[in-house]
PDB file of N, CA and C in Angstrom:
ATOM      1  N   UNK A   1      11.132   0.033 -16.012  1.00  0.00           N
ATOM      2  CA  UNK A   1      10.659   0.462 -14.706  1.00  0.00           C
ATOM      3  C   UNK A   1      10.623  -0.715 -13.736  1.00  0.00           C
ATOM      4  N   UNK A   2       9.909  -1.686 -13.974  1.00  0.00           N
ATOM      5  CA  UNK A   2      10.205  -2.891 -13.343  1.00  0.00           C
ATOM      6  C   UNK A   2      11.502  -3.704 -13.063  1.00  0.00           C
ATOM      7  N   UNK A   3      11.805  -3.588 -14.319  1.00  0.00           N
ATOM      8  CA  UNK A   3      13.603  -3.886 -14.110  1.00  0.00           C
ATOM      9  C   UNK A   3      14.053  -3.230 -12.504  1.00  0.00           C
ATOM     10  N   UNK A   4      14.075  -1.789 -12.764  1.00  0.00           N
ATOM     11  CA  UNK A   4      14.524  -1.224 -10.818  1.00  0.00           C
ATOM     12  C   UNK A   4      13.846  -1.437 -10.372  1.00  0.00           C
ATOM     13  N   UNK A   5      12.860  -1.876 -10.302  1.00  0.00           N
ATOM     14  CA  UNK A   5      12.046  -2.782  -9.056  1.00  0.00           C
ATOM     15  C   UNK A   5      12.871  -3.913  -8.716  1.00  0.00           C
ATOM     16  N   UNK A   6      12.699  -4.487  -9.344  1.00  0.00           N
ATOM     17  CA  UNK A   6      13.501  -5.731  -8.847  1.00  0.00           C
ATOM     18  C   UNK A   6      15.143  -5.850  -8.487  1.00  0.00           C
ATOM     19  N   UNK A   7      15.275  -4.848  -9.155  1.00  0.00           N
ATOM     20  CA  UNK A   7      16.889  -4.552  -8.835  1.00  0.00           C
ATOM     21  C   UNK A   7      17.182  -4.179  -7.491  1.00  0.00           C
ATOM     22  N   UNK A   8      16.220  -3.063  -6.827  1.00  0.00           N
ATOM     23  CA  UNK A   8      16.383  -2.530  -6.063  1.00  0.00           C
ATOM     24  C   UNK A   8      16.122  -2.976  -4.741  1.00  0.00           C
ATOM     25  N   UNK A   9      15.468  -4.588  -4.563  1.00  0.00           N
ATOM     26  CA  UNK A   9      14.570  -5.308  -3.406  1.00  0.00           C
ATOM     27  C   UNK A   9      13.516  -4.985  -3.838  1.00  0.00           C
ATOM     28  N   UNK A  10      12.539  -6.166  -3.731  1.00  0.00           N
ATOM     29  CA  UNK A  10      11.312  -6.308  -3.339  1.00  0.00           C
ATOM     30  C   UNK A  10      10.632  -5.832  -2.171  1.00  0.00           C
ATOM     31  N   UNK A  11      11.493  -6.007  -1.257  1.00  0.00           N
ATOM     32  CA  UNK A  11      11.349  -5.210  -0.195  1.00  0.00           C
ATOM     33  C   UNK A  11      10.943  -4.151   0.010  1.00  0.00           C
ATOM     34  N   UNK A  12      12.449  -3.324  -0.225  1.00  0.00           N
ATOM     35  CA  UNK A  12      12.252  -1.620   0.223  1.00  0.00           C
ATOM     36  C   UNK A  12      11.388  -1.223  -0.921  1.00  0.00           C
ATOM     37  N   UNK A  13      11.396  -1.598  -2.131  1.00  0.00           N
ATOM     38  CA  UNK A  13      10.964  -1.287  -2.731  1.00  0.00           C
ATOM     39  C   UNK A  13       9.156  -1.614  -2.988  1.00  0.00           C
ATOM     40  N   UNK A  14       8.801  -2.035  -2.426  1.00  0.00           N
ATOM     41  CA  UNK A  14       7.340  -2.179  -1.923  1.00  0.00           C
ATOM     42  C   UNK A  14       7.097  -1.300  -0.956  1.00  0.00           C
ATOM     43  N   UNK A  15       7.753  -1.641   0.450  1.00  0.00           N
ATOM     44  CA  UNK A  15       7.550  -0.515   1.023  1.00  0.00           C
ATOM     45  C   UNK A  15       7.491   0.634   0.643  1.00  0.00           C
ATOM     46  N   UNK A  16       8.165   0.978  -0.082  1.00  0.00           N
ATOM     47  CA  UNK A  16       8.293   2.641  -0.857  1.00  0.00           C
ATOM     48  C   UNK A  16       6.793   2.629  -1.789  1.00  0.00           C
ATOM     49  N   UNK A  17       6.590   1.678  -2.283  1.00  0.00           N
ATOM     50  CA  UNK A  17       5.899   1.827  -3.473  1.00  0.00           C
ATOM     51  C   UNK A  17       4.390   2.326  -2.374  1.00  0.00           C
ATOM     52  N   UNK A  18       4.231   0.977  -0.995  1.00  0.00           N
ATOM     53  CA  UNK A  18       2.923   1.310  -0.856  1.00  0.00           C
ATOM     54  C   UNK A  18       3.075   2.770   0.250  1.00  0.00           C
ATOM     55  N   UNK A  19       4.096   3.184   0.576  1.00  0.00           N
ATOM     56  CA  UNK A  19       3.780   4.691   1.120  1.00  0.00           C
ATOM     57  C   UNK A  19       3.840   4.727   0.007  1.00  0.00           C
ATOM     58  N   UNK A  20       3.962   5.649  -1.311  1.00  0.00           N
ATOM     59  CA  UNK A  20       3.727   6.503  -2.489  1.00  0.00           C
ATOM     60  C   UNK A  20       2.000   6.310  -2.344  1.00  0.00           C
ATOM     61  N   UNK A  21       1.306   5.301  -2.535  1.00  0.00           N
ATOM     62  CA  UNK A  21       0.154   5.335  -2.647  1.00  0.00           C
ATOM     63  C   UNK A  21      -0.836   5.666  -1.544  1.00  0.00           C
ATOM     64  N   UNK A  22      -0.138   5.500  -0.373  1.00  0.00           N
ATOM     65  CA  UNK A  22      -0.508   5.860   1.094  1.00  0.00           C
ATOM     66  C   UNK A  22      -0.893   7.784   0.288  1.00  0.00           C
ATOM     67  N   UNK A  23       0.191   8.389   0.264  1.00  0.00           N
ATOM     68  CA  UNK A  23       0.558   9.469   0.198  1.00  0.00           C
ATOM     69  C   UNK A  23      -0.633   9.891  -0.977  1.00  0.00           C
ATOM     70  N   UNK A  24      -0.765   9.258  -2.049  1.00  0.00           N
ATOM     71  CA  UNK A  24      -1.835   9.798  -2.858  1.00  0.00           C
ATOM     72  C   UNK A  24      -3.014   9.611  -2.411  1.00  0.00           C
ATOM     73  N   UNK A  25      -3.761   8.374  -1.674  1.00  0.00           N
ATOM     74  CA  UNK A  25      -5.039   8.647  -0.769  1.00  0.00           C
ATOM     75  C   UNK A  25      -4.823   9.536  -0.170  1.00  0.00           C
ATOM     76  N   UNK A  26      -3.896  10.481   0.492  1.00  0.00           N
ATOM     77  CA  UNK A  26      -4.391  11.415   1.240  1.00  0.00           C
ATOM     78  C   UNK A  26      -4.273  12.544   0.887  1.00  0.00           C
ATOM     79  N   UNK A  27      -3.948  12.460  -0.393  1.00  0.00           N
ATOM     80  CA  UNK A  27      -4.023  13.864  -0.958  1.00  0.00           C
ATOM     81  C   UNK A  27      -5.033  13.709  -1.466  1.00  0.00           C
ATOM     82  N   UNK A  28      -5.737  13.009  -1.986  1.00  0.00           N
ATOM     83  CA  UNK A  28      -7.352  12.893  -2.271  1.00  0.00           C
ATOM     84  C   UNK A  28      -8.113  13.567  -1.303  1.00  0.00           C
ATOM     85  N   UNK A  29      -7.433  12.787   0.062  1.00  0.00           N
ATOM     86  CA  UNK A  29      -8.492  13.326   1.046  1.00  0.00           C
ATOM     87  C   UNK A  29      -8.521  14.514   1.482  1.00  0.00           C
ATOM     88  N   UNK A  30      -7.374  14.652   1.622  1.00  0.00           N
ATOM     89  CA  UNK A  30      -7.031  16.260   1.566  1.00  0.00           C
ATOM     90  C   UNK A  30      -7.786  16.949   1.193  1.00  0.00           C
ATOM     91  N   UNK A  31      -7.647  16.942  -0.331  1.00  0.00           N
ATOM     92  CA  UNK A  31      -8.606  17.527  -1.707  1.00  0.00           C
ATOM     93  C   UNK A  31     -10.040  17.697  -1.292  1.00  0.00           C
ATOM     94  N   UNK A  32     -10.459  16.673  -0.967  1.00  0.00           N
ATOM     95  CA  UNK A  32     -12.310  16.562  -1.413  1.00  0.00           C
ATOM     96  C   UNK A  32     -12.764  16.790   0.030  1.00  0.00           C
ATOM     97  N   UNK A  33     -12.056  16.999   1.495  1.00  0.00           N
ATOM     98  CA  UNK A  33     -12.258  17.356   2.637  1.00  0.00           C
ATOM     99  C   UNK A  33     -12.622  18.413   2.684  1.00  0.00           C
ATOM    100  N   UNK A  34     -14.075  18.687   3.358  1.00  0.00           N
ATOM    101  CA  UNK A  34     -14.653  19.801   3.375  1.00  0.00           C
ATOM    102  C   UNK A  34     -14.451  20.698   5.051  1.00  0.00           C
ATOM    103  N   UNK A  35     -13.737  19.504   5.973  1.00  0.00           N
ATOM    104  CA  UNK A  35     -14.036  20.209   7.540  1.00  0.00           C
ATOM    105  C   UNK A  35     -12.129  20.799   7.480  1.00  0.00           C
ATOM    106  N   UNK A  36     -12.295  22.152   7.503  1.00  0.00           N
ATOM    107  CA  UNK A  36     -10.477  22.769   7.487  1.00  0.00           C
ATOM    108  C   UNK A  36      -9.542  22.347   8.725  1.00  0.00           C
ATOM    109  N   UNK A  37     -10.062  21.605   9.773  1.00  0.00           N
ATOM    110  CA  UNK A  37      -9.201  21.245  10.743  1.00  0.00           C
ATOM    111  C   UNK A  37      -8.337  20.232  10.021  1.00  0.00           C
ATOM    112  N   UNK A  38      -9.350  19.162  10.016  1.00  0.00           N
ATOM    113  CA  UNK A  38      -9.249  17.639   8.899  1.00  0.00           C
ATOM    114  C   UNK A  38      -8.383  17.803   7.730  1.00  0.00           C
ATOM    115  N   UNK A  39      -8.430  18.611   6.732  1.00  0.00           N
ATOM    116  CA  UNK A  39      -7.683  19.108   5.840  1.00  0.00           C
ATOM    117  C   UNK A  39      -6.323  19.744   6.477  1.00  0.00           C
ATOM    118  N   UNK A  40      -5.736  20.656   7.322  1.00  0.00           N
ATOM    119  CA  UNK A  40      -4.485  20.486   8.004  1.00  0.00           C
ATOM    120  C   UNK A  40      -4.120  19.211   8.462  1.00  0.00           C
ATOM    121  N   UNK A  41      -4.678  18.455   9.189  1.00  0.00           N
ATOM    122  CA  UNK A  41      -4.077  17.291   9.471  1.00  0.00           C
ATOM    123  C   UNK A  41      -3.517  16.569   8.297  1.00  0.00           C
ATOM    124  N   UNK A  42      -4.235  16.523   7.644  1.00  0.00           N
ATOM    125  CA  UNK A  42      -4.139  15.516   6.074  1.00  0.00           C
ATOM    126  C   UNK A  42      -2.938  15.837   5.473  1.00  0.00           C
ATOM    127  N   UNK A  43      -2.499  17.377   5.207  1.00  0.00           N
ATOM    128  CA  UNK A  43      -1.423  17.664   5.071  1.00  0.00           C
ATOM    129  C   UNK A  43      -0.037  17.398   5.697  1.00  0.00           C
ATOM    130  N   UNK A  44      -0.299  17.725   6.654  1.00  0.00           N
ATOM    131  CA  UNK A  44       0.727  17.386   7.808  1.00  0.00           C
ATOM    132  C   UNK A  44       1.275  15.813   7.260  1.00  0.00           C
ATOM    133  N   UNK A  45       0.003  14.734   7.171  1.00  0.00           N
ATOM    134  CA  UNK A  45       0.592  13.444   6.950  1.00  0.00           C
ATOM    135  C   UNK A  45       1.319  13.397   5.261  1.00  0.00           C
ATOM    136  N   UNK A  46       0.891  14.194   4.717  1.00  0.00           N
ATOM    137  CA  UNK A  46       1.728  14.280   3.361  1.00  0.00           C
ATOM    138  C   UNK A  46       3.058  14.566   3.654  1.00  0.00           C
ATOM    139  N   UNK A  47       3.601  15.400   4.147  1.00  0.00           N
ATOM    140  CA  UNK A  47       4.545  15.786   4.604  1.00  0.00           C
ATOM    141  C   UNK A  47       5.223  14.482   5.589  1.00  0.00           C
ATOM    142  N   UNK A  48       5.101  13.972   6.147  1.00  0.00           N
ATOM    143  CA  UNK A  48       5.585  12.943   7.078  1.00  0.00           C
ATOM    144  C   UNK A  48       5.825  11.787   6.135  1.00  0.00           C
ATOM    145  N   UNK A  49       4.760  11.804   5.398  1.00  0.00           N
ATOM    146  CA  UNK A  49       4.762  10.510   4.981  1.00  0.00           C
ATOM    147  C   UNK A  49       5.981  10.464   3.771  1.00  0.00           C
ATOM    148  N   UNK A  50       6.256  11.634   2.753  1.00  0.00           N
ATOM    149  CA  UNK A  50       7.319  11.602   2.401  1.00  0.00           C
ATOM    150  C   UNK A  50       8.451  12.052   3.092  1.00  0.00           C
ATOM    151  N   UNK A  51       8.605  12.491   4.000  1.00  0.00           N
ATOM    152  CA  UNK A  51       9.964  12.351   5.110  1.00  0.00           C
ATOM    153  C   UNK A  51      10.156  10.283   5.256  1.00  0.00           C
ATOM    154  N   UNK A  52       9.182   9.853   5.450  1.00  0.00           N
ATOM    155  CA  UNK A  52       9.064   8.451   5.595  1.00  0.00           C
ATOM    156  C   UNK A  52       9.638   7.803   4.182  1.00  0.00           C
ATOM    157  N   UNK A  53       9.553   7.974   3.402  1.00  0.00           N
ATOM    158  CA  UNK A  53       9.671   7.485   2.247  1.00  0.00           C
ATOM    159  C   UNK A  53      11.385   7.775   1.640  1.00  0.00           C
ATOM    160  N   UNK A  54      11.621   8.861   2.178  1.00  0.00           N
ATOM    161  CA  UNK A  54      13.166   9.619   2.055  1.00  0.00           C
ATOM    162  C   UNK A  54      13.574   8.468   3.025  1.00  0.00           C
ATOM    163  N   UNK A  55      13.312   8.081   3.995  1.00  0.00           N
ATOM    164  CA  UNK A  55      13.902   7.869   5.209  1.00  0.00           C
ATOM    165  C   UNK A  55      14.154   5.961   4.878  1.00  0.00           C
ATOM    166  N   UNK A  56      13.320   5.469   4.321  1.00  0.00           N
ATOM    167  CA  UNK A  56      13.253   4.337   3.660  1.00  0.00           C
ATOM    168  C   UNK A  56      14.117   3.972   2.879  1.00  0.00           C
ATOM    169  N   UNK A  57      14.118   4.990   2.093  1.00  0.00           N
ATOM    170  CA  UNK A  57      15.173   4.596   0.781  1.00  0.00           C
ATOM    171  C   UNK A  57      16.882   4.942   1.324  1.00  0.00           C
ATOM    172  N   UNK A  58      16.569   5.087   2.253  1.00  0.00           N
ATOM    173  CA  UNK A  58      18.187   5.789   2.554  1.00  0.00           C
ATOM    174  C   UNK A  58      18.457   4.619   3.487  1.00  0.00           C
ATOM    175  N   UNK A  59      17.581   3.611   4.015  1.00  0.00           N
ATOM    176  CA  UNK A  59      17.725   2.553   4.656  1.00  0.00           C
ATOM    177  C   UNK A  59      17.680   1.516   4.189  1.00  0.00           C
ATOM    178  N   UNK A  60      17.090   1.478   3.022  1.00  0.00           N
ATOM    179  CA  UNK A  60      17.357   0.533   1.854  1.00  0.00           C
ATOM    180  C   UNK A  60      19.303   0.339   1.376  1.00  0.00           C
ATOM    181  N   UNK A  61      19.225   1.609   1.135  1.00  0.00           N
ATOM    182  CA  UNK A  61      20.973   1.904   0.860  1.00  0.00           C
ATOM    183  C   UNK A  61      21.843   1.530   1.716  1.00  0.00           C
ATOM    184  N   UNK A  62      21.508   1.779   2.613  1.00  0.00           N
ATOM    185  CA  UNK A  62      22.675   1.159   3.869  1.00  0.00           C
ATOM    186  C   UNK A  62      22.571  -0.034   4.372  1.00  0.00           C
ATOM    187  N   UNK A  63      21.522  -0.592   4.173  1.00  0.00           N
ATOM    188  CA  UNK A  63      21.407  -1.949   4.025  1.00  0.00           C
ATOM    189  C   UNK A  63      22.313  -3.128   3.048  1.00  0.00           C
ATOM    190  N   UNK A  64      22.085  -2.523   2.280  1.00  0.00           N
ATOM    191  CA  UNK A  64      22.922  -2.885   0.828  1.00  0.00           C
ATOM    192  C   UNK A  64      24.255  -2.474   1.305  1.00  0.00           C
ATOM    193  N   UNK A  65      24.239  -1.610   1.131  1.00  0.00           N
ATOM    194  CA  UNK A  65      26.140  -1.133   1.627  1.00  0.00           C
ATOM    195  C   UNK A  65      26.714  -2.169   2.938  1.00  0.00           C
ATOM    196  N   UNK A  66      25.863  -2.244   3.923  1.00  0.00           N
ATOM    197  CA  UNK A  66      26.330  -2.862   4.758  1.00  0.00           C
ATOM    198  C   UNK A  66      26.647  -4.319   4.429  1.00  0.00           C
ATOM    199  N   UNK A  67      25.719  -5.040   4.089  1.00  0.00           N
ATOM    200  CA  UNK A  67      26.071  -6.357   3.399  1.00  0.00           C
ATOM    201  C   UNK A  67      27.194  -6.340   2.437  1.00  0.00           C
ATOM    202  N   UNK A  68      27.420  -5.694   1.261  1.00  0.00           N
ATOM    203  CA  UNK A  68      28.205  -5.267   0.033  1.00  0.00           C
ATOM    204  C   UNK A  68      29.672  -5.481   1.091  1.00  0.00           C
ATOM    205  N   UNK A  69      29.887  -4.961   2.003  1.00  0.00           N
ATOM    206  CA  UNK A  69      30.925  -4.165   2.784  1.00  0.00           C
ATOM    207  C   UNK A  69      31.229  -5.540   3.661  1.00  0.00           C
ATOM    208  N   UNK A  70      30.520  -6.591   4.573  1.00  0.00           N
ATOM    209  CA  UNK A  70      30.703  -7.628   4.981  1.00  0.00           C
ATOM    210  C   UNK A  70      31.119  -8.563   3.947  1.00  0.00           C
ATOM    211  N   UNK A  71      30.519  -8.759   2.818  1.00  0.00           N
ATOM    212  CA  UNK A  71      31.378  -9.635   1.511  1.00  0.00           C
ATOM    213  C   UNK A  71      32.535  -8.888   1.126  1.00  0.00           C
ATOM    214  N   UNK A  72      32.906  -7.885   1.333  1.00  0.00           N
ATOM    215  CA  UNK A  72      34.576  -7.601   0.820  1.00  0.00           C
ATOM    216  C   UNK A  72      35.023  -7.809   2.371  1.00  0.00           C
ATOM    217  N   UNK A  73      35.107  -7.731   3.427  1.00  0.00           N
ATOM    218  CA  UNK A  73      35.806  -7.860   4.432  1.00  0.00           C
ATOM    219  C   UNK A  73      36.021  -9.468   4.503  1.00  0.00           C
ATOM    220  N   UNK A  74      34.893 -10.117   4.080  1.00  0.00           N
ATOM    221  CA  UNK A  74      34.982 -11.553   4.270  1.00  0.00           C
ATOM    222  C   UNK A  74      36.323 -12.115   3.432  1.00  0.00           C
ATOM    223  N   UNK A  75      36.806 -11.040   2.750  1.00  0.00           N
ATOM    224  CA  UNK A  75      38.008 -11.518   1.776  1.00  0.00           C
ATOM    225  C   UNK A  75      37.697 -12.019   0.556  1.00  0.00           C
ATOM    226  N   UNK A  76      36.519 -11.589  -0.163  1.00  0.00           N
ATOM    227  CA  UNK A  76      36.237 -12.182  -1.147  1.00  0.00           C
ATOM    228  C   UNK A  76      37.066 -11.441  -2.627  1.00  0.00           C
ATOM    229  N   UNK A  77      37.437 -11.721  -3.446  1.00  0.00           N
ATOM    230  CA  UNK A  77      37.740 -11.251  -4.162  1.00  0.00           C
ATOM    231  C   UNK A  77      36.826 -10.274  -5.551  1.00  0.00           C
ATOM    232  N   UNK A  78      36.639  -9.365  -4.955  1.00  0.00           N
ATOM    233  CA  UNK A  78      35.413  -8.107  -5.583  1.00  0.00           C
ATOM    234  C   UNK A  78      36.196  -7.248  -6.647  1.00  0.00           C
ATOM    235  N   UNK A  79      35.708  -7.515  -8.333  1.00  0.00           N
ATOM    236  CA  UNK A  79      36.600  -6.257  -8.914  1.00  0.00           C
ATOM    237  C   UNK A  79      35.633  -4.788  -9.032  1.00  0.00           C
ATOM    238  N   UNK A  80      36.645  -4.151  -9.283  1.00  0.00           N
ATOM    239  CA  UNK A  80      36.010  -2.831  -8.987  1.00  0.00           C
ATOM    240  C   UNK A  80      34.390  -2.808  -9.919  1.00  0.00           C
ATOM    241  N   UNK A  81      34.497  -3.136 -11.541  1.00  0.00           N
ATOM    242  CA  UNK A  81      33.210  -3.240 -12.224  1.00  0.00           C
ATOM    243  C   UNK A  81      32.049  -4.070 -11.006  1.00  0.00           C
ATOM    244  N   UNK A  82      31.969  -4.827 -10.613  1.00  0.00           N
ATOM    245  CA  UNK A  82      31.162  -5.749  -9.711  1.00  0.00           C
ATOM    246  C   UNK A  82      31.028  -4.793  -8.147  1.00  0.00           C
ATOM    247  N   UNK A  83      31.672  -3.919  -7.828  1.00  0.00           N
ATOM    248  CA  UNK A  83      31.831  -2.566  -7.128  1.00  0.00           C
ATOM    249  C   UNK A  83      30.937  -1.879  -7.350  1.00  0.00           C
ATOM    250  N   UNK A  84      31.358  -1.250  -8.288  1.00  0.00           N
ATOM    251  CA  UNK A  84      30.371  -0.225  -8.890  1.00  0.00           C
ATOM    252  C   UNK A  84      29.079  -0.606  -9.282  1.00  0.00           C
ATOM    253  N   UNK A  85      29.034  -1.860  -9.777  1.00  0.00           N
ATOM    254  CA  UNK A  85      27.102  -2.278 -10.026  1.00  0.00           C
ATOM    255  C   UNK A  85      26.601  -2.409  -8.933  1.00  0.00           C
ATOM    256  N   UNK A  86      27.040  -2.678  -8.002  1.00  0.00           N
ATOM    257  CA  UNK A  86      26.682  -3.130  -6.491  1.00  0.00           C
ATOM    258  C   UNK A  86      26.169  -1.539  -5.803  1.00  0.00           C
ATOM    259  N   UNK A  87      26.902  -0.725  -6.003  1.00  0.00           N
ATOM    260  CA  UNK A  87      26.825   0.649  -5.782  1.00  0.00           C
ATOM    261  C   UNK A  87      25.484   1.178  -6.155  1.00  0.00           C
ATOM    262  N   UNK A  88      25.573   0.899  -7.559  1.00  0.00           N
ATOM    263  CA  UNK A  88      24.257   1.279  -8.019  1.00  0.00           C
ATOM    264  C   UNK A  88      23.498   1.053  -7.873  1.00  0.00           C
ATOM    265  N   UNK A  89      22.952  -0.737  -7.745  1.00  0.00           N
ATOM    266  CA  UNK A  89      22.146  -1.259  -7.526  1.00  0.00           C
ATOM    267  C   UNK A  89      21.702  -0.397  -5.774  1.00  0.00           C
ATOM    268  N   UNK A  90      22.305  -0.514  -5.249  1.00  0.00           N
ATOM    269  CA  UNK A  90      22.128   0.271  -3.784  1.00  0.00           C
ATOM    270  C   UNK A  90      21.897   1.249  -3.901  1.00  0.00           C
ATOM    271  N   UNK A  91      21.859   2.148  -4.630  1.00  0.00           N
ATOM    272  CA  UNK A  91      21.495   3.662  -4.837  1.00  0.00           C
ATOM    273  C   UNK A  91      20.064   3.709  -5.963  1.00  0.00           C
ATOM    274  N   UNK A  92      19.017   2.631  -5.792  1.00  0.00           N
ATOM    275  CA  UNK A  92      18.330   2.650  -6.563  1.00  0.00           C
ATOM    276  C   UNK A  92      16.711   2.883  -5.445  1.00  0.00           C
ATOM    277  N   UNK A  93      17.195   2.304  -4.261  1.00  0.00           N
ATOM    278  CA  UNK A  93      15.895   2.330  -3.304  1.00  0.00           C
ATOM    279  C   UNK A  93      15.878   4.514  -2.589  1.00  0.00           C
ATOM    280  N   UNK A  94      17.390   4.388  -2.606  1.00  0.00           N
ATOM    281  CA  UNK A  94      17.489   5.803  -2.081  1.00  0.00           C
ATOM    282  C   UNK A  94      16.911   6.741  -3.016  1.00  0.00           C
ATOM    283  N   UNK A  95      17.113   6.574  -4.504  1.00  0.00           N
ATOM    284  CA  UNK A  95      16.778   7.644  -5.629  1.00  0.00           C
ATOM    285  C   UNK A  95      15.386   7.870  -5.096  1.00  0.00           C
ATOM    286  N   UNK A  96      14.348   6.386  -5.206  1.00  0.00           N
ATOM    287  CA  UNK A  96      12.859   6.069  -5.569  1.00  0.00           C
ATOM    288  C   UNK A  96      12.693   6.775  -4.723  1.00  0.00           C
ATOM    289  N   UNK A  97      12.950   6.786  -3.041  1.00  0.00           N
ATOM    290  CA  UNK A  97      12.481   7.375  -1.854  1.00  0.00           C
ATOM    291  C   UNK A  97      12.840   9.152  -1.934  1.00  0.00           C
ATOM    292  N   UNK A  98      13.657   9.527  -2.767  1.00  0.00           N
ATOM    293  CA  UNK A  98      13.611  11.062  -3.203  1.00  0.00           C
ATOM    294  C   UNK A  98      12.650  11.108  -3.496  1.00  0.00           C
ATOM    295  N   UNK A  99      12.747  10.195  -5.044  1.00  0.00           N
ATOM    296  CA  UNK A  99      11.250  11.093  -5.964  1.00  0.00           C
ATOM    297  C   UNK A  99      10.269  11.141  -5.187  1.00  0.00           C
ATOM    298  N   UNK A 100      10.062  10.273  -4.457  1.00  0.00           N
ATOM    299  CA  UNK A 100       8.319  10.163  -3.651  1.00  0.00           C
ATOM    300  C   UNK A 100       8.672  11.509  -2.712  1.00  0.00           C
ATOM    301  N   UNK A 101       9.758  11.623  -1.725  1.00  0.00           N
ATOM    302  CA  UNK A 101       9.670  12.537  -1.340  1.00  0.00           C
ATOM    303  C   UNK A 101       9.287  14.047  -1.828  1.00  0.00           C
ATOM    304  N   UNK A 102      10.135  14.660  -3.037  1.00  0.00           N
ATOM    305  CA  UNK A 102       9.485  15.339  -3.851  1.00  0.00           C
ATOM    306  C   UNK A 102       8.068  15.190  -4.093  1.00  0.00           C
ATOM    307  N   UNK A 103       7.949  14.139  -4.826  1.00  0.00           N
ATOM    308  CA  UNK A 103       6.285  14.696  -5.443  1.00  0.00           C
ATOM    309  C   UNK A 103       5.472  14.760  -3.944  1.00  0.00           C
ATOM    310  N   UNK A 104       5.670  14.267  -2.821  1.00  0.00           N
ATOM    311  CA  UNK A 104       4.895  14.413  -1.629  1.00  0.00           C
ATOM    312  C   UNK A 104       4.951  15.807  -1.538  1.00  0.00           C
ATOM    313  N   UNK A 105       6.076  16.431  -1.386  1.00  0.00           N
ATOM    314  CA  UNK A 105       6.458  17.778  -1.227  1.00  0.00           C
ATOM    315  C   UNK A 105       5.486  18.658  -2.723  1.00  0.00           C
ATOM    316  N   UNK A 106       5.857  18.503  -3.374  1.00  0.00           N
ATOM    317  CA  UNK A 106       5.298  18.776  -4.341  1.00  0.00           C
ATOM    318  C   UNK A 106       3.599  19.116  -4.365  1.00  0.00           C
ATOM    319  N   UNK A 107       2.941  17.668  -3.995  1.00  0.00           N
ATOM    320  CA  UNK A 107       1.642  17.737  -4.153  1.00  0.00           C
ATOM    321  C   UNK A 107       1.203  18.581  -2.355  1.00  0.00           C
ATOM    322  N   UNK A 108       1.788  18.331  -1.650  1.00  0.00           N
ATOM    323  CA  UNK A 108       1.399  19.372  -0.402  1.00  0.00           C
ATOM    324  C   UNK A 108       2.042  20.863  -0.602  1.00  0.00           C
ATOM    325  N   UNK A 109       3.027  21.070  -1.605  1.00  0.00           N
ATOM    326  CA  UNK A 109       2.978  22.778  -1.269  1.00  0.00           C
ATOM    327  C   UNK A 109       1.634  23.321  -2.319  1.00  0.00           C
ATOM    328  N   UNK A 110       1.312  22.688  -3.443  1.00  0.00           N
ATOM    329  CA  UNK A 110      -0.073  22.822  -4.009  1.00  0.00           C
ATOM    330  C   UNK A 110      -1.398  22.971  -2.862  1.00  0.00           C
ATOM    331  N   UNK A 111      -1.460  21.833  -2.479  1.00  0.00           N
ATOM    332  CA  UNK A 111      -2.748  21.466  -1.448  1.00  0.00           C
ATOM    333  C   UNK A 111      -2.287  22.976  -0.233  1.00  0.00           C
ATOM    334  N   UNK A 112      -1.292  22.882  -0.061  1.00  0.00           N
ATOM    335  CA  UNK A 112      -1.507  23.976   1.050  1.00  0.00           C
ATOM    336  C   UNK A 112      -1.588  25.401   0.504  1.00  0.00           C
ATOM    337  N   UNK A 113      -0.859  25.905  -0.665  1.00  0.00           N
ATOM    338  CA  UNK A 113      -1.552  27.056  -1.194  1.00  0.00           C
ATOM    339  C   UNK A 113      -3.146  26.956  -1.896  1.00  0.00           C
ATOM    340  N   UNK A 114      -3.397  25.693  -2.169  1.00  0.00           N
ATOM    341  CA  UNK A 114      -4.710  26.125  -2.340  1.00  0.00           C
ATOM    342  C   UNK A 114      -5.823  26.294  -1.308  1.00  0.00           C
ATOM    343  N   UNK A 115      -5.557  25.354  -0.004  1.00  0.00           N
ATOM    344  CA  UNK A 115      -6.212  25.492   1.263  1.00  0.00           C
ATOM    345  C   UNK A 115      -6.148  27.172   1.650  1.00  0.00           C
ATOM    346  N   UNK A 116      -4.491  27.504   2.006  1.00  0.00           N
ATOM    347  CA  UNK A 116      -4.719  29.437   1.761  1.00  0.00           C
ATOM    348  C   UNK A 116      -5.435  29.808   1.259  1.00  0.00           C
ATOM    349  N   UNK A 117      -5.446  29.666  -0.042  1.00  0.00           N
ATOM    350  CA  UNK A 117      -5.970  30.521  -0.896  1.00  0.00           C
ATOM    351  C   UNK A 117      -7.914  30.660  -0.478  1.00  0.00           C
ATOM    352  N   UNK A 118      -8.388  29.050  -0.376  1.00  0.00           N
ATOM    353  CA  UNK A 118      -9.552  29.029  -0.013  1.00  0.00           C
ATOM    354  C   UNK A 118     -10.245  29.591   1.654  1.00  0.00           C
ATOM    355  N   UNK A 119      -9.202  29.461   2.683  1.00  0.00           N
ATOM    356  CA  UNK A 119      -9.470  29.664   3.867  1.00  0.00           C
ATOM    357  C   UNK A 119      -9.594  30.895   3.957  1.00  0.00           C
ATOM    358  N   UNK A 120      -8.806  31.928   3.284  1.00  0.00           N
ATOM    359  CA  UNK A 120      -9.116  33.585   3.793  1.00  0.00           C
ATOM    360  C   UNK A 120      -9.959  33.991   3.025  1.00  0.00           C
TER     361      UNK A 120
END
């Protein structure tokens, strides 16, 4: 697990890491929020916040690509194996920023059927 941490930047990959945890304080708060305005809002930021996290990792990737893409134009001599790890390695901040997106998605379509369920 750490291994793709480090593979992936320290960087994006922090960033990602501390929205993921952003995203679980507020599903806490969500949770244990007793005023129902407050509790929509809270949601709402679940939702954003993994759009944010999608949006990260896909900027992580093109980051990488873009650099990757200036060292072969520079004329360097790149074989395809050293290609393809490079690839991957770049497709490791985009994956992380799915999953978070999911489980964000995930833990707010819960929180919001259970808010339904409790509000009527």
């Amino acid at each position: 697990m750490f291994k793709y941490f480090y593979e992936g930047g320290p960087l994006f990959m922090g960033m990602l890491s501390i929205v993921f945890l952003v995203i679980l304080v507020v599903t806490v708060l969500a949770a244990v929020s007793k005023n129902e305005n407050r509790q929509v809002i809270w949601l709402g930021y679940i939702k954003s916040l993994g759009l944010l996290a999608f949006v990260l990792g896909m900027l992580g990737q093109f980051i990488g690509l873009f650099d990757a893409f200036k060292a072969i134009e520079s004329g360097m001599d790149i074989s395809p194996a050293l290609l393809a790890g490079g690839l991957r390695v770049s497709s490791i901040t985009s994956i992380y920023g799915m999953i978070i997106f999911v489980v964000s998605y995930i833990l707010w379509f819960g929180l919001n059927a259970f808010h339904s369920k409790t509000s009527s």
